[in-house]
PDB file of N, CA and C in Angstrom:
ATOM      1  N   UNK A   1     141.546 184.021 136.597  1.00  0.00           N
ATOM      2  CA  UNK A   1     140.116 184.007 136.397  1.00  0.00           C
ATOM      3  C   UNK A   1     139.437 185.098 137.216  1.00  0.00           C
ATOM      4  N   UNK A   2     139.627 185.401 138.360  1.00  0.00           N
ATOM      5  CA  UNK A   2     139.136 186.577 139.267  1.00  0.00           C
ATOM      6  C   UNK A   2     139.286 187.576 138.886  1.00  0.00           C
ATOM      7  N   UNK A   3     140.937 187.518 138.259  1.00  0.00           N
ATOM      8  CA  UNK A   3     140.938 189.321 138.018  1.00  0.00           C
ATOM      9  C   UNK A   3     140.325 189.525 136.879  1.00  0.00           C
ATOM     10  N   UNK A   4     140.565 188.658 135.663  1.00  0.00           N
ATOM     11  CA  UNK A   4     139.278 188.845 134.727  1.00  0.00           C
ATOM     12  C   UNK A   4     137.551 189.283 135.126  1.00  0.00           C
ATOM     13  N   UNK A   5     137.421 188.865 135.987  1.00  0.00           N
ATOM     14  CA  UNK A   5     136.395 189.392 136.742  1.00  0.00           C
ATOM     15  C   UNK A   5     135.733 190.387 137.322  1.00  0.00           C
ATOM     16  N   UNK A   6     136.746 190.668 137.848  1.00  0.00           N
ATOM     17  CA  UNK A   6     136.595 191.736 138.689  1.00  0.00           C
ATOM     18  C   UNK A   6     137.340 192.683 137.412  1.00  0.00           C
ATOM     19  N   UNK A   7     138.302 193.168 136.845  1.00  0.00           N
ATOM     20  CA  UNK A   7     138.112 193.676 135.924  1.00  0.00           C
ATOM     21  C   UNK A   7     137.365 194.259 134.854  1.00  0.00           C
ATOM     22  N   UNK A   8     136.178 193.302 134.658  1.00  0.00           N
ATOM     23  CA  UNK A   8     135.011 193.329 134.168  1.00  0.00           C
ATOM     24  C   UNK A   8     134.074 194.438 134.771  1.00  0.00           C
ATOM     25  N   UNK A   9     133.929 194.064 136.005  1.00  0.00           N
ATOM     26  CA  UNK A   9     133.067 194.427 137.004  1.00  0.00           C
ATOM     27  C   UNK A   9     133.601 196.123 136.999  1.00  0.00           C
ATOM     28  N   UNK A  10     135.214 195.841 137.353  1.00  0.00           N
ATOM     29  CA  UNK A  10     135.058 197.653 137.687  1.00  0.00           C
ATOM     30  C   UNK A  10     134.772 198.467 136.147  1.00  0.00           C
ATOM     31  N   UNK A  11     134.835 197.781 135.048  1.00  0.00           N
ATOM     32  CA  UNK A  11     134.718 198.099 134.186  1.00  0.00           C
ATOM     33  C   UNK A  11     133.105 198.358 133.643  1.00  0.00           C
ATOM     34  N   UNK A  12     132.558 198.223 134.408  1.00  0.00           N
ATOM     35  CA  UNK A  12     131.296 197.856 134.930  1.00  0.00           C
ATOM     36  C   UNK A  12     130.725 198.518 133.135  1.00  0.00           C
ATOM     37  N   UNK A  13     130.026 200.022 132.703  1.00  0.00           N
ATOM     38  CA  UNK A  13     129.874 200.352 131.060  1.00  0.00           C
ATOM     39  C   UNK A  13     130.795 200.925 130.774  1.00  0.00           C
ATOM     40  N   UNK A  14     132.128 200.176 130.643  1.00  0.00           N
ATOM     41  CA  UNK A  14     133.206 201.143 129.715  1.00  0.00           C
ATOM     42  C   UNK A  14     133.126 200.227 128.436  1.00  0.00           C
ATOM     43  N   UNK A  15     132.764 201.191 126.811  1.00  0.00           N
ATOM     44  CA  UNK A  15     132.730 200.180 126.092  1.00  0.00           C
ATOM     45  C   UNK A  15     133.504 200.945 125.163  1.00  0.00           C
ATOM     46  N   UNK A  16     134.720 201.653 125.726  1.00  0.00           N
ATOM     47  CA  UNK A  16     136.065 201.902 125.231  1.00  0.00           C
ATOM     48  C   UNK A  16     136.855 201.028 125.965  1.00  0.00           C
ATOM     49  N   UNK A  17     137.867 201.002 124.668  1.00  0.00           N
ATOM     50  CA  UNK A  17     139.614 200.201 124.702  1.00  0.00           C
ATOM     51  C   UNK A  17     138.954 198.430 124.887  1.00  0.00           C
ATOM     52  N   UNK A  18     140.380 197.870 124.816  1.00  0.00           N
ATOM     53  CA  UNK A  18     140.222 196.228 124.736  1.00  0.00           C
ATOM     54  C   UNK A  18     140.521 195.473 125.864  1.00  0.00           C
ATOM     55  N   UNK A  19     139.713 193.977 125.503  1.00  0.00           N
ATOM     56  CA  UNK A  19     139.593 193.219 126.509  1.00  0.00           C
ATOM     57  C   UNK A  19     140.138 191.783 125.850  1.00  0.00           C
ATOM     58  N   UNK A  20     141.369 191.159 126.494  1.00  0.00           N
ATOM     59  CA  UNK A  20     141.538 190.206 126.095  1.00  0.00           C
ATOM     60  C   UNK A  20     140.465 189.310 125.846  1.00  0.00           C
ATOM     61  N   UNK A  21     141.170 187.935 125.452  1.00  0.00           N
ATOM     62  CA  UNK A  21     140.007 186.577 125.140  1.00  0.00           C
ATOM     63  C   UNK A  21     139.866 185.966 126.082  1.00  0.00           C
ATOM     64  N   UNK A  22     141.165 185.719 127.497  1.00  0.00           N
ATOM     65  CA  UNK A  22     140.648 185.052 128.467  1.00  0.00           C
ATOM     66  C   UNK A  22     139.949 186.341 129.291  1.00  0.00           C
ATOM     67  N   UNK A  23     140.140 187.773 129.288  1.00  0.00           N
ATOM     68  CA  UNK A  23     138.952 188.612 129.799  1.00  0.00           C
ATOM     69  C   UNK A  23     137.657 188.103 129.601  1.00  0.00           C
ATOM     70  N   UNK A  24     137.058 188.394 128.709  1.00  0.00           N
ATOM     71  CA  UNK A  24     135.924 188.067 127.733  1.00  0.00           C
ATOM     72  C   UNK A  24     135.538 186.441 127.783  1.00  0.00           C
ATOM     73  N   UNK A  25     136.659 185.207 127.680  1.00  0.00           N
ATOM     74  CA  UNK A  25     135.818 183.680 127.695  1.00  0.00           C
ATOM     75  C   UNK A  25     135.506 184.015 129.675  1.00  0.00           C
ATOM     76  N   UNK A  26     136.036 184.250 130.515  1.00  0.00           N
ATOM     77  CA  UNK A  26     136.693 184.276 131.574  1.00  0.00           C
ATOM     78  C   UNK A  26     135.220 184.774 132.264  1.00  0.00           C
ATOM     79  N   UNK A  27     135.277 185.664 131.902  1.00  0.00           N
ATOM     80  CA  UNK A  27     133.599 186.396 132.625  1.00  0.00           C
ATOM     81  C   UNK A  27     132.165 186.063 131.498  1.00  0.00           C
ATOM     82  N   UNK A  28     132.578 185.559 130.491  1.00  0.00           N
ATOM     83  CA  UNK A  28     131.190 184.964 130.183  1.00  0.00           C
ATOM     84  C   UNK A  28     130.650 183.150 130.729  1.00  0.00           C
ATOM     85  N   UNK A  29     131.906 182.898 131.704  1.00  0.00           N
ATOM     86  CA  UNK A  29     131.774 181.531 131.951  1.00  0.00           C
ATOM     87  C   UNK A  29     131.033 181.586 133.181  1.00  0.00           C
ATOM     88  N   UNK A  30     131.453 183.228 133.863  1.00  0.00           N
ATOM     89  CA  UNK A  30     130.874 183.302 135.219  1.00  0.00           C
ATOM     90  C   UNK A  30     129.433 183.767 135.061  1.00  0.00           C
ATOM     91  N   UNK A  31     129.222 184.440 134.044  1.00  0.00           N
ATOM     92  CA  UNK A  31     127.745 185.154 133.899  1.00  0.00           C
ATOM     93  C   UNK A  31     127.113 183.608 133.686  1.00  0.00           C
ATOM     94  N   UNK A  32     127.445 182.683 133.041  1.00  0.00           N
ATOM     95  CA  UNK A  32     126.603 181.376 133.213  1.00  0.00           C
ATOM     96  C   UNK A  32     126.749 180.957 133.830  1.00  0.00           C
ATOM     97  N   UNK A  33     127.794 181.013 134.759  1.00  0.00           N
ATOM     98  CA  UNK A  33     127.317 180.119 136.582  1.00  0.00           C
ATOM     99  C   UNK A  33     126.834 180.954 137.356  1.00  0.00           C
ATOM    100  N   UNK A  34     126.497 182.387 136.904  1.00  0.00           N
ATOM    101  CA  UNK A  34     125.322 183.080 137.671  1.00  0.00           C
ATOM    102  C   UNK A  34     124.217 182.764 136.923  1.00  0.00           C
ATOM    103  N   UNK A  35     123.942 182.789 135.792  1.00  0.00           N
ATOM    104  CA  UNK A  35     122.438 181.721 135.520  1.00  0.00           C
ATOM    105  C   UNK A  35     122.414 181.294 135.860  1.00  0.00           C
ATOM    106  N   UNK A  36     122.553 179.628 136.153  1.00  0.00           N
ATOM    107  CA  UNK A  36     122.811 178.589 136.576  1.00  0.00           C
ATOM    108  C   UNK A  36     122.461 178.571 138.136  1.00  0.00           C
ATOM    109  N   UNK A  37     123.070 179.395 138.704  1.00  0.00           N
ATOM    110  CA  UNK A  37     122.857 179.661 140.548  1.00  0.00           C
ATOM    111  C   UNK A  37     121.166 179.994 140.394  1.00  0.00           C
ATOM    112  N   UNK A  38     120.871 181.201 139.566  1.00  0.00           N
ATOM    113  CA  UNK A  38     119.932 182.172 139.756  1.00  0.00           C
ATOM    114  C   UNK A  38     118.835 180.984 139.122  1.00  0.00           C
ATOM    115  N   UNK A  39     119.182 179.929 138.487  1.00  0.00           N
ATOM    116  CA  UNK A  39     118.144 179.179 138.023  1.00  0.00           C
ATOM    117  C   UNK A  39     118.040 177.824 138.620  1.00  0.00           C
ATOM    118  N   UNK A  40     118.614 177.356 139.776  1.00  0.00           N
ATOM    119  CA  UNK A  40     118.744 176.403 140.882  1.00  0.00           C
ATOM    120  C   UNK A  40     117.701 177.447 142.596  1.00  0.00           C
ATOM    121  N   UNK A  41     118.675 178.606 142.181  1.00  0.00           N
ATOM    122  CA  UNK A  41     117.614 179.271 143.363  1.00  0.00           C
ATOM    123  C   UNK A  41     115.967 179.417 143.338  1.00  0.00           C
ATOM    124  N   UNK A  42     116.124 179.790 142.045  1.00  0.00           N
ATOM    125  CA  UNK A  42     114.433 180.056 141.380  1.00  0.00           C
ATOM    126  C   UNK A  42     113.577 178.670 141.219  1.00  0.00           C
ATOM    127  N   UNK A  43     114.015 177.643 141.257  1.00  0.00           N
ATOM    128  CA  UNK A  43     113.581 176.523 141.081  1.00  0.00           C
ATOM    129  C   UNK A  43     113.610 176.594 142.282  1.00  0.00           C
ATOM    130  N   UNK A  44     114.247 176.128 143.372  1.00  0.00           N
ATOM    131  CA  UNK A  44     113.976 176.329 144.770  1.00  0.00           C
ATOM    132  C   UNK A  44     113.063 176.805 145.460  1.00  0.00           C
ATOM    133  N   UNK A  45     112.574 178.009 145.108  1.00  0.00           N
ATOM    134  CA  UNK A  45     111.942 178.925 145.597  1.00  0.00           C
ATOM    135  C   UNK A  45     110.431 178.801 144.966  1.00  0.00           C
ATOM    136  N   UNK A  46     110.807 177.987 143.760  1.00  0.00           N
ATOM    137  CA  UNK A  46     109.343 178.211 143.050  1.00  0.00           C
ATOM    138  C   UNK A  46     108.962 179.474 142.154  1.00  0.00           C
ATOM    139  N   UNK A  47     109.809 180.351 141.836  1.00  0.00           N
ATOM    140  CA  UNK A  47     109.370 181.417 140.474  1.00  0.00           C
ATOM    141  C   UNK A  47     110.605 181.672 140.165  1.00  0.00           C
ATOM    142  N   UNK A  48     109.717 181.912 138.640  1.00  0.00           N
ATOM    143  CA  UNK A  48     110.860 182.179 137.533  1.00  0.00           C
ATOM    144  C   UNK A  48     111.990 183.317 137.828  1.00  0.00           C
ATOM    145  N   UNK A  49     110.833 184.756 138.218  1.00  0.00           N
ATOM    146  CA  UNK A  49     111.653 185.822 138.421  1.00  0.00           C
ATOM    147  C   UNK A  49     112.112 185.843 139.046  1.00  0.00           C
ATOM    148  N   UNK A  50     113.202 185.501 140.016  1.00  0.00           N
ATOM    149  CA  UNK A  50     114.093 185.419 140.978  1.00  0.00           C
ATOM    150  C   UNK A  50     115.202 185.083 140.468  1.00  0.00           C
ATOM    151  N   UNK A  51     115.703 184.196 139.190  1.00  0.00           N
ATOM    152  CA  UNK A  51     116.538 184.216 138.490  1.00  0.00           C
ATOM    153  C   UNK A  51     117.419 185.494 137.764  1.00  0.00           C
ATOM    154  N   UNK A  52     116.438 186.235 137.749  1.00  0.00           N
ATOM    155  CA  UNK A  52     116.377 187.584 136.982  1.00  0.00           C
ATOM    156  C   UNK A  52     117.560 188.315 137.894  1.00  0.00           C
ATOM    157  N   UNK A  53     117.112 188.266 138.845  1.00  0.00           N
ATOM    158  CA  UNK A  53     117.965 189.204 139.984  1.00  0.00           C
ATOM    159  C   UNK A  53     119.480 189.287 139.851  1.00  0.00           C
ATOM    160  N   UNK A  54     119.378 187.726 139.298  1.00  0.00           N
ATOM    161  CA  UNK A  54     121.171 187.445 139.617  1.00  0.00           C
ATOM    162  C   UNK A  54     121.939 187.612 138.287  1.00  0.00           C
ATOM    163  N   UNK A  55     121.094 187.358 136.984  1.00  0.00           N
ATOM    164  CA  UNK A  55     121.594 187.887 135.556  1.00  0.00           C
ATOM    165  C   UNK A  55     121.188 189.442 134.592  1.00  0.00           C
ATOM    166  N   UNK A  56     120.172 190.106 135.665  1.00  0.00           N
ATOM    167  CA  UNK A  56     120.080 191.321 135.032  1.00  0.00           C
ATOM    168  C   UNK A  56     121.175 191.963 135.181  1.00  0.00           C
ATOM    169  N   UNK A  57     122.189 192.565 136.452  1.00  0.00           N
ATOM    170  CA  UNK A  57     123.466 193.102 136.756  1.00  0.00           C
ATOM    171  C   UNK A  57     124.241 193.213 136.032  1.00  0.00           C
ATOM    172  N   UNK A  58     124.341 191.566 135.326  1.00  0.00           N
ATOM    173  CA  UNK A  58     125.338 191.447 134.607  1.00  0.00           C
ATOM    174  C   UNK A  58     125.200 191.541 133.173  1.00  0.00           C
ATOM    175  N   UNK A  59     124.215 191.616 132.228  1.00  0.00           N
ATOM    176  CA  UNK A  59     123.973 192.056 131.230  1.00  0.00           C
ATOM    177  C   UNK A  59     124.926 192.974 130.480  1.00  0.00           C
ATOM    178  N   UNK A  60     125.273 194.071 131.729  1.00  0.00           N
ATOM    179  CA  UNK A  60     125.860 195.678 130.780  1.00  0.00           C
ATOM    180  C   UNK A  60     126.962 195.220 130.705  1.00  0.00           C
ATOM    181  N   UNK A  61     127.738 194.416 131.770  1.00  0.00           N
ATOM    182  CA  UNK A  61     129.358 194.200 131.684  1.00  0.00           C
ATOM    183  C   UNK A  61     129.384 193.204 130.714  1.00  0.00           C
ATOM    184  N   UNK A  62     128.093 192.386 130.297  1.00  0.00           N
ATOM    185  CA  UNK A  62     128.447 190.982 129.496  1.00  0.00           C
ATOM    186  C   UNK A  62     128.435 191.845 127.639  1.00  0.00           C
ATOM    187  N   UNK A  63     127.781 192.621 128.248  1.00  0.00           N
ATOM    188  CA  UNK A  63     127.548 193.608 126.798  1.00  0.00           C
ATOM    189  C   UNK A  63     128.972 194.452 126.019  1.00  0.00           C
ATOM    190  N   UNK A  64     129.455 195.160 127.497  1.00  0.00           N
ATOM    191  CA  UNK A  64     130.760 196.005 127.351  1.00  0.00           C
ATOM    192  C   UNK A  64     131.831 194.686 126.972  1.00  0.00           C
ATOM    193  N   UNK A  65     132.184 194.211 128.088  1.00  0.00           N
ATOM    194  CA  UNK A  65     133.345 193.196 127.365  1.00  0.00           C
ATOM    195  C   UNK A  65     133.485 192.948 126.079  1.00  0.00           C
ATOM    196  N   UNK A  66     132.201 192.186 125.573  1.00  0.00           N
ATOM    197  CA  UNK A  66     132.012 192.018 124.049  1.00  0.00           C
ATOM    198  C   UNK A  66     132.303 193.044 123.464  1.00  0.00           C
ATOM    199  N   UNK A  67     132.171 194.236 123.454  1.00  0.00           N
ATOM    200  CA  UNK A  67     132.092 195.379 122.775  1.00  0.00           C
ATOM    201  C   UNK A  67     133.993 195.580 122.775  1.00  0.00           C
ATOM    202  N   UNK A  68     134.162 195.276 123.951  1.00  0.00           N
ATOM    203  CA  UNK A  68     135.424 195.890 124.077  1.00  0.00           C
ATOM    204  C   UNK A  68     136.580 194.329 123.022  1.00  0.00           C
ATOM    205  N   UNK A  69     135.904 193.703 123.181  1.00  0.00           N
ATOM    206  CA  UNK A  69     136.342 192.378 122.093  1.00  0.00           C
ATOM    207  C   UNK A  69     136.756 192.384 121.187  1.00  0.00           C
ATOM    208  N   UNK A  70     135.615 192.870 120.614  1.00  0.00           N
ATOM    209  CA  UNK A  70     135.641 193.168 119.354  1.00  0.00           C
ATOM    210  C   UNK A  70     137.007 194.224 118.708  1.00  0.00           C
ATOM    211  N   UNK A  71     136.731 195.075 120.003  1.00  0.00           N
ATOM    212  CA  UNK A  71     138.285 196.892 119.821  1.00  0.00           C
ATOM    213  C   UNK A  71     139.390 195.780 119.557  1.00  0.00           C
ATOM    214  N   UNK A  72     139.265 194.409 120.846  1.00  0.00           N
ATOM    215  CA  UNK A  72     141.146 193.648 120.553  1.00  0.00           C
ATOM    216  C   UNK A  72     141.445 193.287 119.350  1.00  0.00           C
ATOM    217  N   UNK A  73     140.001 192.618 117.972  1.00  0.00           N
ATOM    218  CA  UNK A  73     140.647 192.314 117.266  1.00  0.00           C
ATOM    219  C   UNK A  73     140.277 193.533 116.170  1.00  0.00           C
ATOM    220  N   UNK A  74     140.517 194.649 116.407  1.00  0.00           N
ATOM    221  CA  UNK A  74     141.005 195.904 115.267  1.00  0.00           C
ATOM    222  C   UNK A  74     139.141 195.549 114.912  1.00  0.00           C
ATOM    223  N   UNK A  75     137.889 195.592 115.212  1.00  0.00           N
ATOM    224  CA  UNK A  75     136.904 195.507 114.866  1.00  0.00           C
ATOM    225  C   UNK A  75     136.504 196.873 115.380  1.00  0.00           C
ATOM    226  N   UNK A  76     134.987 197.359 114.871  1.00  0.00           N
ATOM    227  CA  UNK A  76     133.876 198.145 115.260  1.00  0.00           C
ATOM    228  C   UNK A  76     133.347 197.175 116.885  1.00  0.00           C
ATOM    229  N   UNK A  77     132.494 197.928 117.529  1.00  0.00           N
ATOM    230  CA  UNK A  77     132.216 197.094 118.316  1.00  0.00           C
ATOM    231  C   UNK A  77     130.307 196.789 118.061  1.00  0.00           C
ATOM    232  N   UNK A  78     130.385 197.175 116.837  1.00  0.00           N
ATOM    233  CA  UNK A  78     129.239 196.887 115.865  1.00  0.00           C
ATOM    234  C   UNK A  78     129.382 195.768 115.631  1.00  0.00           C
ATOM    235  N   UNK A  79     130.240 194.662 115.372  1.00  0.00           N
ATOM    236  CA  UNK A  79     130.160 193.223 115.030  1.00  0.00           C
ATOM    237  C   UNK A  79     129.670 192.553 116.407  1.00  0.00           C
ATOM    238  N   UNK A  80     129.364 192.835 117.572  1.00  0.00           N
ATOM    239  CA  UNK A  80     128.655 192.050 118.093  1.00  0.00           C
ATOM    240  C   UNK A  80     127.316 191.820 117.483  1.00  0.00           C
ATOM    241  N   UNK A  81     126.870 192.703 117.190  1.00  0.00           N
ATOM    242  CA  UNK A  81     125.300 192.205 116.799  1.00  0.00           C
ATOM    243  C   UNK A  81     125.682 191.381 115.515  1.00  0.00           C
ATOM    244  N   UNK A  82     126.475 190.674 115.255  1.00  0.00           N
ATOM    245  CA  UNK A  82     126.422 190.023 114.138  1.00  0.00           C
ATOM    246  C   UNK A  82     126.411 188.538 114.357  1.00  0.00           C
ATOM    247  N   UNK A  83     125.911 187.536 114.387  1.00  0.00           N
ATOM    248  CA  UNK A  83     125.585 186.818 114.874  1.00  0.00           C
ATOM    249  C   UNK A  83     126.466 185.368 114.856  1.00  0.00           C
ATOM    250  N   UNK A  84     126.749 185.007 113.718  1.00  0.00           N
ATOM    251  CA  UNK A  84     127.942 183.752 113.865  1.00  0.00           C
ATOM    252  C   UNK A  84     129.382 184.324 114.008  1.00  0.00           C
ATOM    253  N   UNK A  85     129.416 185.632 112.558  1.00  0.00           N
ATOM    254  CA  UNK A  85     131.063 186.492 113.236  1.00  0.00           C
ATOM    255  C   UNK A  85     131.491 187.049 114.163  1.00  0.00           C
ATOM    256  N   UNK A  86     130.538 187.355 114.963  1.00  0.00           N
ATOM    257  CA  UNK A  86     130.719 187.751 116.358  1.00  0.00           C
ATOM    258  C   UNK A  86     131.697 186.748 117.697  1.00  0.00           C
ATOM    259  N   UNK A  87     130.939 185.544 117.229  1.00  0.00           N
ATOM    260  CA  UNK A  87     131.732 184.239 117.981  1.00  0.00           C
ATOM    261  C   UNK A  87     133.159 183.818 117.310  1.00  0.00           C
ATOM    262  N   UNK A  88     133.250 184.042 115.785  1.00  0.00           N
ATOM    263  CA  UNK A  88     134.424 183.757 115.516  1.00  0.00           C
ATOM    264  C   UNK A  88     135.555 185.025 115.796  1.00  0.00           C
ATOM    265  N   UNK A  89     134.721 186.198 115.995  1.00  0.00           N
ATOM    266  CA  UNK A  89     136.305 186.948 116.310  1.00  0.00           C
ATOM    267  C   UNK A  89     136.290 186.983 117.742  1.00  0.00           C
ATOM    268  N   UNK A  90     135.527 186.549 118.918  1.00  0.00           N
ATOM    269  CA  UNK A  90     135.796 186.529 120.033  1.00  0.00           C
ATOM    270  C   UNK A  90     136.927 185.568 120.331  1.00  0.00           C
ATOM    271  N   UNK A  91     136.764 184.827 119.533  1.00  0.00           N
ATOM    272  CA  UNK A  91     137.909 183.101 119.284  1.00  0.00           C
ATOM    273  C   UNK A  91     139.063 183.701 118.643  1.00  0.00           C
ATOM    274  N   UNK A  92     139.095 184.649 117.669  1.00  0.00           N
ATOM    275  CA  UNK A  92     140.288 185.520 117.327  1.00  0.00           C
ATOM    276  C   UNK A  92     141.643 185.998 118.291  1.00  0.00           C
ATOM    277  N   UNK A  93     143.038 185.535 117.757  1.00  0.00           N
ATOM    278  CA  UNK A  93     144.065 185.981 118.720  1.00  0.00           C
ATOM    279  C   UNK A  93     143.468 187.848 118.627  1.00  0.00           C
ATOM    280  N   UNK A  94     143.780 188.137 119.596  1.00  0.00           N
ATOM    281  CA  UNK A  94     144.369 189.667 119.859  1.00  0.00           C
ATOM    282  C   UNK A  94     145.430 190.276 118.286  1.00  0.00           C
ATOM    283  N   UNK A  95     145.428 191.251 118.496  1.00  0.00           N
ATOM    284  CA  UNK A  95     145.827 192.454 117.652  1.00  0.00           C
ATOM    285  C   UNK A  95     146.966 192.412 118.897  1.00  0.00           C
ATOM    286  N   UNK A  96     148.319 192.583 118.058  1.00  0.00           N
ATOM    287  CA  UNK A  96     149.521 192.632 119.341  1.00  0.00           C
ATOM    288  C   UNK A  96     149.622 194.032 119.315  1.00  0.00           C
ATOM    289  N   UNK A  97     149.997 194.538 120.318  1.00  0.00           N
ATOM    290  CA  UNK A  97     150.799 195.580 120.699  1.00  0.00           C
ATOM    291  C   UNK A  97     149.745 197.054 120.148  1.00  0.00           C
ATOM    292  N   UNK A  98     149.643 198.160 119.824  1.00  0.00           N
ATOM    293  CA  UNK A  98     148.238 198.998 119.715  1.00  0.00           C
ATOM    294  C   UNK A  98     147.847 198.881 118.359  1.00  0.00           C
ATOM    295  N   UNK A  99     146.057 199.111 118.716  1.00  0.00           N
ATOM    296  CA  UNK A  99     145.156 199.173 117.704  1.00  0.00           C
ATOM    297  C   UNK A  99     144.482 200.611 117.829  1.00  0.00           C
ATOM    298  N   UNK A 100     143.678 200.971 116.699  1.00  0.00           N
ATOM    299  CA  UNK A 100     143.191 202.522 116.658  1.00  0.00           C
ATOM    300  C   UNK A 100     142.231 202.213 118.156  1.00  0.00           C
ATOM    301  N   UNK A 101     142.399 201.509 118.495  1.00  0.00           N
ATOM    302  CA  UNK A 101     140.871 200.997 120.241  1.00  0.00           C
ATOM    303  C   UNK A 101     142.157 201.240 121.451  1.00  0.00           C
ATOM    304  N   UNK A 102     143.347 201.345 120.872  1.00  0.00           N
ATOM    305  CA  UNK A 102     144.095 201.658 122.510  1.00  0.00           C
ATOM    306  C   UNK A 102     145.239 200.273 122.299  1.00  0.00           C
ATOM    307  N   UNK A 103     145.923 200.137 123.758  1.00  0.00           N
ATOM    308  CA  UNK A 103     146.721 199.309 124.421  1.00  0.00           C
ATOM    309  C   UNK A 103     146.140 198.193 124.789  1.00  0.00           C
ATOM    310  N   UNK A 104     146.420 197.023 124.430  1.00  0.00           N
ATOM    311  CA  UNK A 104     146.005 195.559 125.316  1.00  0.00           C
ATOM    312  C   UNK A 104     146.057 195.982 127.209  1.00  0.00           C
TER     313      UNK A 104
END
């Protein structure tokens, strides 16, 4: 789960080559327990925007992963904006061994 993470992270806008499914479920579980923090703190504190702090960061990597998701299963990384198929090929096994997006 960490190195999925941190993987992510150093990957910080690379929205070339692929990212497995536990990459991708792995760090979108953490970007919602950074909501979650950022929206316990902000309640704490009394304003909304303080939440912000802790899920703006992560936006670009929550963006790239997806993008890079999409490369594992032989997709454009144009099907994110697509709105229910987007979730079903994130749920998609991997493309084994290379796709025109690179190496697993």
């Amino acid at each position: 789960m960490g190195n999925a993470i941190s993987v992510c992270l150093k990957k910080y806008a690379t929205f070339t080559g692929r990212a497995s499914r536990s990459e991708f479920w792995f760090f979108y579980l953490f970007y919602i327990i950074m909501y979650l923090v950022g929206a316990v703190v902000a309640a704490a504190v009394g304003t909304s925007a303080l939440m912000y702090l802790f899920i703006i960061p992560l936006w670009l990597p929550q963006l790239a992963v997806g993008i890079r998701r999409m490369h594992d299963t032989g997709r454009s990384g144009w099907f994110i904006l697509v709105p229910i198929y987007n979730l079903v090929l994130a749920c998609t096994a991997s493309n084994p061994g290379t796709n025109k997006y690179g190496d697993l």
